[in-house]
N, C-alpha and C. Protein backbone atom coordinates (compact mmCIF):
# COMPACT_ATOMS: atom_id res chain seq x y z
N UNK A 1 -40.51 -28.53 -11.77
CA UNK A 1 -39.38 -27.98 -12.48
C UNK A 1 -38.10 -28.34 -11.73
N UNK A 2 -37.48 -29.21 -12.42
CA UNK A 2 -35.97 -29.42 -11.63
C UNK A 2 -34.85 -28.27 -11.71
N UNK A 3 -34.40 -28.07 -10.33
CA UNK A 3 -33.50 -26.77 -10.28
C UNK A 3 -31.87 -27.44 -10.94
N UNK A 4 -30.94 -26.55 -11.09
CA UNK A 4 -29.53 -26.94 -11.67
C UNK A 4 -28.88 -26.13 -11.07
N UNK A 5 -27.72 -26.83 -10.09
CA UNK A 5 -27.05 -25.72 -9.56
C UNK A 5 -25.98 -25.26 -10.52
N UNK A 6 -25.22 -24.62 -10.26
CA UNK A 6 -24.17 -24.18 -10.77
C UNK A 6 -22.86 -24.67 -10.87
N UNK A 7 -22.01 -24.47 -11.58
CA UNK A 7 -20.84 -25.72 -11.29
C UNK A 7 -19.78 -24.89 -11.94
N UNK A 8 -18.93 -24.60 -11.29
CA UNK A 8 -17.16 -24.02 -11.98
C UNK A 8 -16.79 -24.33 -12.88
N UNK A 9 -16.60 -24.83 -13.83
CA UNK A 9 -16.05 -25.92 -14.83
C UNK A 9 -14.63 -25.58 -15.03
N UNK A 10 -14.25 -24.78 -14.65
CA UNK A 10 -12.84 -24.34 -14.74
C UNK A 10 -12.10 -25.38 -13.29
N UNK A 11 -12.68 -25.66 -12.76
CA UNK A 11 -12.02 -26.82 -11.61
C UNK A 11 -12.60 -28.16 -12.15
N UNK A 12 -13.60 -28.35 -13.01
CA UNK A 12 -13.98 -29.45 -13.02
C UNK A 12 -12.79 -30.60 -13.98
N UNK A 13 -13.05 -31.88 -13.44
CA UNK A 13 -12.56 -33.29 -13.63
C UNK A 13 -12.96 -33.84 -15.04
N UNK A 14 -12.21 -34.79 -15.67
CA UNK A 14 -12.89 -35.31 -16.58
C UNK A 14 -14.41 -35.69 -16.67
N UNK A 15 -14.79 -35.85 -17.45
CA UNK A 15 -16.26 -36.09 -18.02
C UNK A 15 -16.85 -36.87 -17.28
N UNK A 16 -16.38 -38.26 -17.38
CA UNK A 16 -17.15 -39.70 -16.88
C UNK A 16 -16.92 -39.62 -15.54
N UNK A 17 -15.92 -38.75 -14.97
CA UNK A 17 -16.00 -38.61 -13.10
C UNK A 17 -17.04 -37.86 -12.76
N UNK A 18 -17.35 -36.37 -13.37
CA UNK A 18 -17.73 -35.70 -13.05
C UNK A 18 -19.40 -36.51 -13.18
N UNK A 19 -19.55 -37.31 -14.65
CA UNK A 19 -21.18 -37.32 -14.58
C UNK A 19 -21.64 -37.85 -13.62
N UNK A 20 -20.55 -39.12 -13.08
CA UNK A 20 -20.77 -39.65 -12.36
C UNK A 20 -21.51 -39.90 -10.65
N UNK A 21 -20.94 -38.35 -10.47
CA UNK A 21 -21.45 -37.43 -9.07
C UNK A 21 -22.28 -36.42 -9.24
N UNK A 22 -22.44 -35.80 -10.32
CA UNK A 22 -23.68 -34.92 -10.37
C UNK A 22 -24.50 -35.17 -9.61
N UNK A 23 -25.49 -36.49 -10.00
CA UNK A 23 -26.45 -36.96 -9.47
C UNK A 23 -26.63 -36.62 -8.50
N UNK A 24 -25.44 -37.03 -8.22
CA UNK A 24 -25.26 -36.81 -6.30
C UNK A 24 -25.36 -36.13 -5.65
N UNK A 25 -24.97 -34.91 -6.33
CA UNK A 25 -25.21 -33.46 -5.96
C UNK A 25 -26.42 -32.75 -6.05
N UNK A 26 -26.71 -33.50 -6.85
CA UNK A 26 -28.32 -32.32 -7.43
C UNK A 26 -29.64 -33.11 -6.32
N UNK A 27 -29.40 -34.48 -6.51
CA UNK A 27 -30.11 -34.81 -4.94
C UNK A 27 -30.09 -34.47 -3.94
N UNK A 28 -28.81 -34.26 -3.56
CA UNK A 28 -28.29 -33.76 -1.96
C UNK A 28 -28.95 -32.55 -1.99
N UNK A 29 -28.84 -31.48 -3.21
CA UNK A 29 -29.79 -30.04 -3.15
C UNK A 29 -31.07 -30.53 -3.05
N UNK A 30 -31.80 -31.09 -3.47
CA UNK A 30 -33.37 -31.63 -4.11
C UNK A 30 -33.79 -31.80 -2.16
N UNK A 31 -33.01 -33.06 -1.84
CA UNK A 31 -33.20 -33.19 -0.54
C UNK A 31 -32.96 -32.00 0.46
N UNK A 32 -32.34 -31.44 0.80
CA UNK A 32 -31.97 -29.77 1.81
C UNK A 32 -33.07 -29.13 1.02
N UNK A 33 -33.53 -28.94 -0.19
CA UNK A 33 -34.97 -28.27 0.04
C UNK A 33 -35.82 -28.63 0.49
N UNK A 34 -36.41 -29.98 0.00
CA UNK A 34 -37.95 -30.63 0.11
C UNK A 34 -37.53 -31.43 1.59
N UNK A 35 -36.51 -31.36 2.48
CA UNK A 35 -36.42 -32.05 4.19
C UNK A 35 -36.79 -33.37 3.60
N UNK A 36 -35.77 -34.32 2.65
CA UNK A 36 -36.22 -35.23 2.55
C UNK A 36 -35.13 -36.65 2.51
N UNK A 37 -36.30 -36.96 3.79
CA UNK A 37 -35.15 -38.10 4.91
C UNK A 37 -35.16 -39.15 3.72
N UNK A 38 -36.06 -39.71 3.13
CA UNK A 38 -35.99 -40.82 2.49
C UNK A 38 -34.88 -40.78 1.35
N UNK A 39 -34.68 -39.35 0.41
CA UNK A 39 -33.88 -39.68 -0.23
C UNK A 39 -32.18 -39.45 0.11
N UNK A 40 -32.60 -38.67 1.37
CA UNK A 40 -30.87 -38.73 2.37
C UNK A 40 -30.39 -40.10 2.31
N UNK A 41 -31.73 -40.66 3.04
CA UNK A 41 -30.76 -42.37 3.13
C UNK A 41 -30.56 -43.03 2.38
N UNK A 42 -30.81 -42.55 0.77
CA UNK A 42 -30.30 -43.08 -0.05
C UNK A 42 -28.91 -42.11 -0.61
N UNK A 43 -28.58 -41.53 -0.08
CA UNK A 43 -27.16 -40.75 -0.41
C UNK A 43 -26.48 -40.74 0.72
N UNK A 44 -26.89 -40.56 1.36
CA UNK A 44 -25.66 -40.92 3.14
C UNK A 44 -25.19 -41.83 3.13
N UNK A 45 -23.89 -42.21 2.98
CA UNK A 45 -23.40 -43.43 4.11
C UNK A 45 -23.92 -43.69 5.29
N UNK A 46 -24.26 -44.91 5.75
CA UNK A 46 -24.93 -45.20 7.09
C UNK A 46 -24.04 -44.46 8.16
N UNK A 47 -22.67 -44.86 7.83
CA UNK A 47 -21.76 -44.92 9.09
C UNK A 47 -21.21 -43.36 8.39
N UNK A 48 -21.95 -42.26 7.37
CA UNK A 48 -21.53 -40.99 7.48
C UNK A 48 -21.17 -40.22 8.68
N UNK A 49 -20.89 -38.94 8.85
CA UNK A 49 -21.02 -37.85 10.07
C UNK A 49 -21.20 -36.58 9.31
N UNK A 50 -22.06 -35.51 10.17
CA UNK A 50 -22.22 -34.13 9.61
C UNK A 50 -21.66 -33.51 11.05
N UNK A 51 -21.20 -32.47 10.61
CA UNK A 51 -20.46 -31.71 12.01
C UNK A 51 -20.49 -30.39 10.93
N UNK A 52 -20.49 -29.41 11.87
CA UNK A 52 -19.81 -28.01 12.14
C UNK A 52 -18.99 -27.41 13.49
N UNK A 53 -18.01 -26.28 13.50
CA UNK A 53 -17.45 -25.96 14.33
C UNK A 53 -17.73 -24.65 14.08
N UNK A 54 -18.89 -24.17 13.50
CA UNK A 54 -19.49 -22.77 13.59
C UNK A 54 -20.33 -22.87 14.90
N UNK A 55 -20.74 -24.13 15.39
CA UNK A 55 -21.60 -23.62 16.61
C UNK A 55 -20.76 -24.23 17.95
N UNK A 56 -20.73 -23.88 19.16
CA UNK A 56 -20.30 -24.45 20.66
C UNK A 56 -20.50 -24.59 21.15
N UNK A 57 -20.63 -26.26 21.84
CA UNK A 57 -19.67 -27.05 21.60
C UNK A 57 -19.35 -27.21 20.09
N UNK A 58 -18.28 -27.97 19.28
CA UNK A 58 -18.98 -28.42 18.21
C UNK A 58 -19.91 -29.09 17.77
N UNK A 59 -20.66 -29.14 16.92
CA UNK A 59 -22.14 -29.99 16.26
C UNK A 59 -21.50 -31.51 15.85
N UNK A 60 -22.19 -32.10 16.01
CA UNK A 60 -21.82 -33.55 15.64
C UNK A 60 -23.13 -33.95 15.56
N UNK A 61 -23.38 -34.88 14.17
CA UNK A 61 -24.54 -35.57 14.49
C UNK A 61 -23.96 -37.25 13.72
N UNK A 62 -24.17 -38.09 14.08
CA UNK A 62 -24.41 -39.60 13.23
C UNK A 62 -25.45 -39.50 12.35
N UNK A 63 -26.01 -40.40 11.73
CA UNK A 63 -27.06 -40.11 10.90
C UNK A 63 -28.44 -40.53 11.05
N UNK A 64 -28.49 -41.27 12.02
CA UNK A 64 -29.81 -41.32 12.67
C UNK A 64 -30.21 -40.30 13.18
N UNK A 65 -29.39 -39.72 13.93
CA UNK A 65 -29.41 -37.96 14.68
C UNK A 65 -30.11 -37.05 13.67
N UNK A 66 -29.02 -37.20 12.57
CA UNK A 66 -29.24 -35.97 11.34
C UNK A 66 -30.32 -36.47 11.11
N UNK A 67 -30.64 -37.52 10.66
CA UNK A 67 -32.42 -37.56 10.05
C UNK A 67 -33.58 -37.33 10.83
N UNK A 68 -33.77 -37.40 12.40
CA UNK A 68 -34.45 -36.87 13.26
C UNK A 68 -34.84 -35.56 13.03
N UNK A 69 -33.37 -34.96 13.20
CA UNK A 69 -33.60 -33.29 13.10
C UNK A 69 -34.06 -32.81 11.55
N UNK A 70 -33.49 -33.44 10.31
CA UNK A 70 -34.34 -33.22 8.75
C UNK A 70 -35.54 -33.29 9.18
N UNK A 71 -36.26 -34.56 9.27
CA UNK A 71 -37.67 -34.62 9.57
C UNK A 71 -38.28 -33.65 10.12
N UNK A 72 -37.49 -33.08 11.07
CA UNK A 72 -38.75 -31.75 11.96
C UNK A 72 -38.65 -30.61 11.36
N UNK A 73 -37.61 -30.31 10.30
CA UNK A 73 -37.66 -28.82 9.66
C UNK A 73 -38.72 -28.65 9.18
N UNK A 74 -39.34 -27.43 8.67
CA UNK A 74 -40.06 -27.40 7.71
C UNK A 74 -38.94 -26.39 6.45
N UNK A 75 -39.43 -27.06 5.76
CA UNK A 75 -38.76 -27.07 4.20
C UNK A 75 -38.63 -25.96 3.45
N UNK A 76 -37.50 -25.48 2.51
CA UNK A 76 -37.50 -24.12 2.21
C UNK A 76 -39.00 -24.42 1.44
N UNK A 77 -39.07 -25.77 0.57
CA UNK A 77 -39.57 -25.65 -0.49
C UNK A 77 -41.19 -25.12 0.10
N UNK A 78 -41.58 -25.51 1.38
CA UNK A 78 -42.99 -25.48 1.78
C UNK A 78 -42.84 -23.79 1.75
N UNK A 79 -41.82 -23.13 1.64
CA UNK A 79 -42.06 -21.86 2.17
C UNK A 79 -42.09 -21.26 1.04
N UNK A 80 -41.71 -21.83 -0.34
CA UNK A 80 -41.24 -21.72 -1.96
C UNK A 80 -40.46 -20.63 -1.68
N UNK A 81 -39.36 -21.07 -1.00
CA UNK A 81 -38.03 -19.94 -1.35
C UNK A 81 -37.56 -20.08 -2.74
N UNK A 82 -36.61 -19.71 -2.93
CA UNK A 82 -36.10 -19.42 -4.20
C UNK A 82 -34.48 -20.57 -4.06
N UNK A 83 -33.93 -20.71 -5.03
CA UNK A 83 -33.13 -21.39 -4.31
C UNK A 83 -31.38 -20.97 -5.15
N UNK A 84 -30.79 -21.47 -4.70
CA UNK A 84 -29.33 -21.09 -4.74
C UNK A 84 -28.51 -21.79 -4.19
N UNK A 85 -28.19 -22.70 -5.31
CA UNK A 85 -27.05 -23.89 -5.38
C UNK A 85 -26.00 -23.82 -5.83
N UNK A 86 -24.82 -23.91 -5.66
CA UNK A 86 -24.00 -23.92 -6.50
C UNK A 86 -22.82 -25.26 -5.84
N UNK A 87 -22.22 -25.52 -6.84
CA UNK A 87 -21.03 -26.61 -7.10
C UNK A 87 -19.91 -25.79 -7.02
N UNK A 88 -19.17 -25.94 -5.96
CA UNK A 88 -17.64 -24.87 -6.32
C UNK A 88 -16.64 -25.17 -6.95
N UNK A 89 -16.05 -26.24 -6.54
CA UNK A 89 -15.39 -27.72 -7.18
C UNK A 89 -15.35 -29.18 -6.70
N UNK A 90 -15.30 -30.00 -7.50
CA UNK A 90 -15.11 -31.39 -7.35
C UNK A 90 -13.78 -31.97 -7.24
N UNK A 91 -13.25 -32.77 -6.53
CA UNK A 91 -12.03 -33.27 -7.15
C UNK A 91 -12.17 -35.15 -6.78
N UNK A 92 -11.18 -35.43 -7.37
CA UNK A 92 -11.13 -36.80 -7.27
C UNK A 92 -9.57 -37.52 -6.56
N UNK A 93 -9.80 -38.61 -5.81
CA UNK A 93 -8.57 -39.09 -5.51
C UNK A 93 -8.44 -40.18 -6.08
N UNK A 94 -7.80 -40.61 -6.81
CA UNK A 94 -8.52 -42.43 -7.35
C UNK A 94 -9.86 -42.74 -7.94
N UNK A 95 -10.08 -43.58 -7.90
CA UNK A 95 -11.40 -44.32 -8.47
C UNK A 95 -12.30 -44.19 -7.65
N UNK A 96 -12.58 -44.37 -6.07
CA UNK A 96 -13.18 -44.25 -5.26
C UNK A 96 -13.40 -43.64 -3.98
N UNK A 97 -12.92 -41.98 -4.44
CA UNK A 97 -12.99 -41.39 -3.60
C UNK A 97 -13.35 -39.63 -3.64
N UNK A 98 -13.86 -39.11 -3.36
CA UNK A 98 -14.14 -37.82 -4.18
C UNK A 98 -14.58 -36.70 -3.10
N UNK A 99 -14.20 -35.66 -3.25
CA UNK A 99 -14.50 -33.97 -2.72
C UNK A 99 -15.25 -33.37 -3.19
N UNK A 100 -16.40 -32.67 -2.91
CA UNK A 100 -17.31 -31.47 -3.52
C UNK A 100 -17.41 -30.36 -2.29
N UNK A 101 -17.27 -29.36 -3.08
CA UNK A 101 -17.23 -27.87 -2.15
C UNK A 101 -18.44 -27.56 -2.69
N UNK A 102 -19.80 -27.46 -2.05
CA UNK A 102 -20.90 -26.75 -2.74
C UNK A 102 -21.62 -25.93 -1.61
N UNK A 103 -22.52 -25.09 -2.42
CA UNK A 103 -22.81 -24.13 -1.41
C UNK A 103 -24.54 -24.08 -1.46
N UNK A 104 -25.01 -23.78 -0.54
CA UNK A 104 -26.72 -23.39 -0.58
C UNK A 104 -27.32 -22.20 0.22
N UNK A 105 -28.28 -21.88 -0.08
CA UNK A 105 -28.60 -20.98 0.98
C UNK A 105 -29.80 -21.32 1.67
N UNK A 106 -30.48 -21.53 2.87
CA UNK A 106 -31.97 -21.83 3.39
C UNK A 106 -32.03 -20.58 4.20
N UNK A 107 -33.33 -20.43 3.82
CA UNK A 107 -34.11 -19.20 4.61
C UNK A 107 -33.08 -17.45 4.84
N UNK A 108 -32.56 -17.42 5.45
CA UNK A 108 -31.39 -16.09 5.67
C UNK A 108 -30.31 -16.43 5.68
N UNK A 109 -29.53 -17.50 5.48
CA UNK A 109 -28.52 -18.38 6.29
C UNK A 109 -27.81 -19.31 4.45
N UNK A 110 -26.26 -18.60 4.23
CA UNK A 110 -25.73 -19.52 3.44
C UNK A 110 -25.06 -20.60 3.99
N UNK A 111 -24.97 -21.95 3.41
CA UNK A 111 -23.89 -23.19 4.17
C UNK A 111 -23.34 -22.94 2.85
N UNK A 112 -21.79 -23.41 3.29
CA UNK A 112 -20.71 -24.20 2.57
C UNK A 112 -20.26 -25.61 3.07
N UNK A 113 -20.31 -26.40 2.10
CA UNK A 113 -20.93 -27.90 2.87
C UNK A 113 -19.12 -28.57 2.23
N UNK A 114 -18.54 -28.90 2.65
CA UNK A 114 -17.91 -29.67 2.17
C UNK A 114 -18.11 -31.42 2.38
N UNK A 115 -18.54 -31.65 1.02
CA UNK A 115 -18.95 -33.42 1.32
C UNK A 115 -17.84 -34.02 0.60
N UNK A 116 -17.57 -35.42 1.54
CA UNK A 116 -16.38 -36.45 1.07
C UNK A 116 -17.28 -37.62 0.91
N UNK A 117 -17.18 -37.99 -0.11
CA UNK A 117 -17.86 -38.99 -1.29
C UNK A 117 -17.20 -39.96 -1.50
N UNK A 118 -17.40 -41.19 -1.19
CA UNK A 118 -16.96 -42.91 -1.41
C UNK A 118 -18.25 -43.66 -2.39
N UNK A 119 -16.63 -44.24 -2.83
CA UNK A 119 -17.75 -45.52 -3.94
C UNK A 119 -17.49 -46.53 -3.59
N UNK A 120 -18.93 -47.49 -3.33
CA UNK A 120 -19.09 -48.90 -3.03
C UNK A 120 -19.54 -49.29 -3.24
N UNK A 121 -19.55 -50.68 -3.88
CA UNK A 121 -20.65 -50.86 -4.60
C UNK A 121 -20.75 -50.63 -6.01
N UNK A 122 -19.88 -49.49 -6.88
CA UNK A 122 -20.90 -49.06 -8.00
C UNK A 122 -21.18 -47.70 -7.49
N UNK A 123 -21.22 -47.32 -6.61
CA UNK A 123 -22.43 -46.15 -6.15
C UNK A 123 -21.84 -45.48 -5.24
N UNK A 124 -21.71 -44.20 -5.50
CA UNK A 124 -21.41 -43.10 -4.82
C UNK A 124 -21.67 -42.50 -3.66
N UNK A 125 -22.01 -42.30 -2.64
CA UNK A 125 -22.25 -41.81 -1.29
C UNK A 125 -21.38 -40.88 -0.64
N UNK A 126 -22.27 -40.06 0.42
CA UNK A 126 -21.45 -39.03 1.00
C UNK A 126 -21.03 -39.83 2.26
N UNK A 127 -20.39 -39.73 2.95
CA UNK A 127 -19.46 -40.36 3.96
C UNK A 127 -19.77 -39.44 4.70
N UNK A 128 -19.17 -38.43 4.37
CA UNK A 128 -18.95 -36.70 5.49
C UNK A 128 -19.44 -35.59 5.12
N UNK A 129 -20.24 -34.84 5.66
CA UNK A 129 -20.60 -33.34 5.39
C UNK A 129 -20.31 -33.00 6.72
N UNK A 130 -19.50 -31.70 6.31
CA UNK A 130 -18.68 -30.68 7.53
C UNK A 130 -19.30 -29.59 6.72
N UNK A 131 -19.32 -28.60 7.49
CA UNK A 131 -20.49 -27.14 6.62
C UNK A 131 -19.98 -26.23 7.78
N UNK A 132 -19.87 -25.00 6.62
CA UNK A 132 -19.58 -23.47 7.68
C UNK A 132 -20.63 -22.99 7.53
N UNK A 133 -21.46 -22.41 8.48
CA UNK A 133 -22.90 -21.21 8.47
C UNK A 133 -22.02 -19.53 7.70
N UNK A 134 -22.86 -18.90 7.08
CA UNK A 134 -23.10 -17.67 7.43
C UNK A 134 -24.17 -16.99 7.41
N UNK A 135 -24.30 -16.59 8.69
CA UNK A 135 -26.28 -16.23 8.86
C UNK A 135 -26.06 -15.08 8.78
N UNK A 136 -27.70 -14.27 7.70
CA UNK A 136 -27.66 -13.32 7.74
C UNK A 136 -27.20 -13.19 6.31
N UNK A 137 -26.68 -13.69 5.58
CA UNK A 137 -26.08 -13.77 4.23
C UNK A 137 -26.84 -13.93 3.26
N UNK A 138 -27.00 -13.14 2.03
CA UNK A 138 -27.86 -13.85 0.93
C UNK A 138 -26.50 -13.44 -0.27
């Protein structure tokens, strides 16, 4: 059963931008459930970065890093959490360049992920995910 997160539509972009990144989004959720490196590296930019400044020092990872540490989670989905996605807003700068504020929750713990999205190619990718924790949150 494929999940659907949620999406503002009151912030949302024209049509053909927006369909355009869905995808993108609903993978990026698909993947943060099921810990799944293979279809990250097909949505990451190689030369992406994920950071937070919820933890200290700050978190920094490259993306070889980040896929190390995916691989060793075990998965909400193995645990069949329930899940809770949502899209806050999208925006666009031009033709090839794009913002999503979306949110998830794993295990006790909500992220707010802000990903910055480049097109190359044809094809959409996240460049950057920066994410605030709040643990303890449902």
């Amino acid at each position: 059963m494929q999940h659907t997160p949620s999406l503002k539509t009151d912030q949302a972009p024209p049509g053909d931008q927006i369909a355009a990144i869905l995808p993108v989004l609903q993978a990026y959720f698909d993947g943060l459930y099921h810990c799944d490196v293979a279809l990250f590296k097909t949505l990451f930019h190689p030369k992406a970065i994920y950071a937070t400044a919820d933890e200290s020092p700050l978190l920094y990872r490259d993306m070889p890093t980040y896929f190390e540490v995916l691989a060793k989670r075990q998965s909400p989905a193995s645990r069949n959490e329930a899940r809770h996605d949502a899209i806050d807003q999208i925006q666009f700068a031009g033709e090839n360049t794009a913002f999503a504020q979306v949110r998830c929750t794993i295990g006790a713990t909500n992220f707010i992920d802000f990903l910055t999205l480049v097109r190359e190619d044809g094809a959409w990718k996240i460049m950057a995910k920066i994410f605030h924790i709040e643990k303890g949150a449902r």
